[in-house]
N, C-alpha and C. Protein backbone atom coordinates (compact mmCIF):
# COMPACT_ATOMS: atom_id res chain seq x y z
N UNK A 1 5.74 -8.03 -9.10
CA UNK A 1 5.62 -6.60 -8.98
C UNK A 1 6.87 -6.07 -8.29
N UNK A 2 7.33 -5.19 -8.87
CA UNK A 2 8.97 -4.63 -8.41
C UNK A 2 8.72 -3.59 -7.05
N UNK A 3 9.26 -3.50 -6.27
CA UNK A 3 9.14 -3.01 -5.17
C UNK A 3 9.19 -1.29 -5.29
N UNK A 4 9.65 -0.65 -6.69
CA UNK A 4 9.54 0.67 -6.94
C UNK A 4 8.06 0.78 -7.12
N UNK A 5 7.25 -0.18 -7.38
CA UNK A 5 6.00 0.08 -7.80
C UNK A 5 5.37 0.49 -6.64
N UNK A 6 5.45 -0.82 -5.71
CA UNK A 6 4.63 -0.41 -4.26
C UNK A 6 5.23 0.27 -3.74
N UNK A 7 6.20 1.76 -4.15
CA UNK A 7 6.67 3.13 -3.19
C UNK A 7 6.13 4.23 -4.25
N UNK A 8 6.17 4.20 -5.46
CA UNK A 8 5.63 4.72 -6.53
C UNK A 8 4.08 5.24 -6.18
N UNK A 9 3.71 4.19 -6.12
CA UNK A 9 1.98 4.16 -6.11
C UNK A 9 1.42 4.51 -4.99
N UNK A 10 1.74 4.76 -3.87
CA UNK A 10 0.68 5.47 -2.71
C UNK A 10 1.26 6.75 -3.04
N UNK A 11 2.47 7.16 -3.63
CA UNK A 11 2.95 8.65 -3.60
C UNK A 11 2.22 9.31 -4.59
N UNK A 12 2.53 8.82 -5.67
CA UNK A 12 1.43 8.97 -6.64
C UNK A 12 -0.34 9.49 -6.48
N UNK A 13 -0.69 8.61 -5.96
CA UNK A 13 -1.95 8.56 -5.25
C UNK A 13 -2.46 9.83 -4.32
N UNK A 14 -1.25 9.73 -3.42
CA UNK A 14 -1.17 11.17 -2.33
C UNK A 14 -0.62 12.72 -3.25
N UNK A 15 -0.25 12.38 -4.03
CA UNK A 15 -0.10 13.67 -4.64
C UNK A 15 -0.83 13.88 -5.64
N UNK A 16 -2.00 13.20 -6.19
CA UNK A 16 -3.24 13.10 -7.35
C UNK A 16 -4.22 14.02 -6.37
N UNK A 17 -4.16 13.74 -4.93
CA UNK A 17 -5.17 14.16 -3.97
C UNK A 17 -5.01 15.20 -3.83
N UNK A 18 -3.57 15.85 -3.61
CA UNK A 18 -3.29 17.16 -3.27
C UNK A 18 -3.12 17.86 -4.27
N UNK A 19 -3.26 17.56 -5.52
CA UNK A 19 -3.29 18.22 -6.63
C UNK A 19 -4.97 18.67 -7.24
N UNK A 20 -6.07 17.43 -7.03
CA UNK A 20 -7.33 17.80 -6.35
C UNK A 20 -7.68 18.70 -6.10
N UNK A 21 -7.37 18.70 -4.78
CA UNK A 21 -7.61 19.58 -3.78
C UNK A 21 -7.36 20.86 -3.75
N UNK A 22 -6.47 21.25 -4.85
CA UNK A 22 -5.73 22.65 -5.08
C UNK A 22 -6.11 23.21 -6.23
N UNK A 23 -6.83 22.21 -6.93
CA UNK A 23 -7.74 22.76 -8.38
C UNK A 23 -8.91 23.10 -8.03
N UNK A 24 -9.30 21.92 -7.52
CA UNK A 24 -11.39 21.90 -7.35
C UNK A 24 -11.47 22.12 -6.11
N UNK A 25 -10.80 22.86 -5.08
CA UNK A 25 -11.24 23.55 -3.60
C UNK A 25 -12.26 22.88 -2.85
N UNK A 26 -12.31 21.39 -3.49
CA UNK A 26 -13.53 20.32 -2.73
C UNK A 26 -12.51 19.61 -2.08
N UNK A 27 -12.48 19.58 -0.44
CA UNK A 27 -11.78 18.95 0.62
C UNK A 27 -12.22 17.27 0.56
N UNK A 28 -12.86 17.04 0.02
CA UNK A 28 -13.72 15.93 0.42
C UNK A 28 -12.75 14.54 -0.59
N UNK A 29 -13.12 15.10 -1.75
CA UNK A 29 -12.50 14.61 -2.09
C UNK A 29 -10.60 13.87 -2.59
N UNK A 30 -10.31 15.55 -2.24
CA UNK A 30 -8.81 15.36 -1.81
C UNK A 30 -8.21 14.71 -0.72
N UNK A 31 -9.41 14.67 0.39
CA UNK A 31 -8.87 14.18 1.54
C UNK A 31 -9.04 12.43 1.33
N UNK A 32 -10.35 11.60 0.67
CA UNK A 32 -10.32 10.59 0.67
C UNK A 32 -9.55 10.08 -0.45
N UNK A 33 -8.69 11.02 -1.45
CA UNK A 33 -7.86 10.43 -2.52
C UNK A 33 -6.24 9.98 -1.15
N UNK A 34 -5.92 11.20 -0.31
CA UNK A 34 -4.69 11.06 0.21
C UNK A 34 -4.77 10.00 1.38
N UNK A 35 -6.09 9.62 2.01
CA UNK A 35 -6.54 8.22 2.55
C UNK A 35 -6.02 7.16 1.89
N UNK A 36 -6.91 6.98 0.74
CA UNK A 36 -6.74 6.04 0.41
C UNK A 36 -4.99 5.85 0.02
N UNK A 37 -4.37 6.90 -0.73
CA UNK A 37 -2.92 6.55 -1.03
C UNK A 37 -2.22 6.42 0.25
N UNK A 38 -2.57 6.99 1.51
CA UNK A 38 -1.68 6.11 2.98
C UNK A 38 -2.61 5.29 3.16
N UNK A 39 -3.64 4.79 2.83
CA UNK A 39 -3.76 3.15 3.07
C UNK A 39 -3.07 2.20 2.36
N UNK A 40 -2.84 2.40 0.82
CA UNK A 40 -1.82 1.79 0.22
C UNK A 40 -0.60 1.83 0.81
N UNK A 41 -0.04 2.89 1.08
CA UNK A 41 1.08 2.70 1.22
C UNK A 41 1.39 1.68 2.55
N UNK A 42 0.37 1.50 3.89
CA UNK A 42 0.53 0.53 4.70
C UNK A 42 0.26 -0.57 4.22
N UNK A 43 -0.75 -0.63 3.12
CA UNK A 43 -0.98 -1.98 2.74
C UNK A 43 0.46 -2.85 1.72
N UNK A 44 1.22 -1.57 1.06
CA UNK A 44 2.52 -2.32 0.65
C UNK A 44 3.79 -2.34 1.85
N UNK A 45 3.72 -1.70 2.69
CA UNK A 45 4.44 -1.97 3.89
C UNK A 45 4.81 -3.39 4.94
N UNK A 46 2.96 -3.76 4.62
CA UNK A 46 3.15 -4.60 5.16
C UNK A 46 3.20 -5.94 4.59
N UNK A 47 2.56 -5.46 3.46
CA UNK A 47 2.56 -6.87 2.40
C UNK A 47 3.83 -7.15 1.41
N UNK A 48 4.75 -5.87 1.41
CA UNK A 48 6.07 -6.11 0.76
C UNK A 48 6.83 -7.62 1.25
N UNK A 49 7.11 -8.17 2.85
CA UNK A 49 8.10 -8.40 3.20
C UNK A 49 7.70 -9.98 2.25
N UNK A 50 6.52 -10.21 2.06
CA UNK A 50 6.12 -11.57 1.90
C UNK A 50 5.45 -11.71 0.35
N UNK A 51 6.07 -10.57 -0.64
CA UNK A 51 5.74 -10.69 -2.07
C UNK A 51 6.64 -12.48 -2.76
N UNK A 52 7.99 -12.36 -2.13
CA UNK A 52 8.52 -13.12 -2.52
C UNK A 52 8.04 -14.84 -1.80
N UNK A 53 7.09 -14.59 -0.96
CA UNK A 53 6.83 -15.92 0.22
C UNK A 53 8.45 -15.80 1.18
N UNK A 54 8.50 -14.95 1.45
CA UNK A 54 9.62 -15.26 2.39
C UNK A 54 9.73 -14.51 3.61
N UNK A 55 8.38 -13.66 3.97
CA UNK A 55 8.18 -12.78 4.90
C UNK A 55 7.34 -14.23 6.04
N UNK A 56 6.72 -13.13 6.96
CA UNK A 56 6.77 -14.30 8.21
C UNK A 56 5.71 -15.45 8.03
N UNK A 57 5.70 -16.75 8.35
CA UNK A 57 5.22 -17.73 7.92
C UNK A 57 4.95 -18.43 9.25
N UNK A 58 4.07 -19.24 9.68
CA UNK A 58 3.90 -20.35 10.69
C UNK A 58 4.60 -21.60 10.37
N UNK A 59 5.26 -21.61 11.99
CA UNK A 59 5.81 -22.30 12.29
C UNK A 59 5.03 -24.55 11.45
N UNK A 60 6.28 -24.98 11.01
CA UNK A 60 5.97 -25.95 10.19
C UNK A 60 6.06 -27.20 11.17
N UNK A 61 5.55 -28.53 11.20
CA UNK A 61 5.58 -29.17 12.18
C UNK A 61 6.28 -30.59 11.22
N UNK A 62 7.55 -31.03 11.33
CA UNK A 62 7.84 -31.80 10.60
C UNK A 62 7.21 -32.77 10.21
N UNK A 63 6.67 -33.72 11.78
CA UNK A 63 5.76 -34.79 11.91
C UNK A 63 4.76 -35.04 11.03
N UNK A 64 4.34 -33.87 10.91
CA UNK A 64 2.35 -33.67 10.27
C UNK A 64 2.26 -34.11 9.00
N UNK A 65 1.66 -34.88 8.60
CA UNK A 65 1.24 -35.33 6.98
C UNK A 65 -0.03 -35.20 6.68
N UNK A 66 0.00 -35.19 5.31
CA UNK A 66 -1.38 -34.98 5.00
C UNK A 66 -2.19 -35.98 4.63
């Protein structure tokens, strides 16, 4: 997944809400569309660094076998 996607898609999301919200004058639902698109967007924030496996990882213990 290309990293335009996960900046794309909560904006997207947040502006589906506020577009909502400005048609159908129901708060309710505009407000839990622009939730959910800033929950995405923390959820690709934080899950970006480690799409590739190269974000933070525990410490490896050479010794240890399986």
């Amino acid at each position: 997944m290309s990293v335009l996607r996960y900046v794309v898609t909560p904006l997207v999301i947040i502006g589906l809400g506020l577009v909502y919200f400005l048609l159908s004058g129901e708060p309710a639902g505009g407000v839990l569309l622009v939730i959910f698109g800033g929950a995405m967007g923390v959820m690709g924030w934080t899950l970006l660094p480690t799409a590739d496996n190269a974000g933070p990882t525990a410490p490896v213990d050479p010794d240890f076998e399986l």
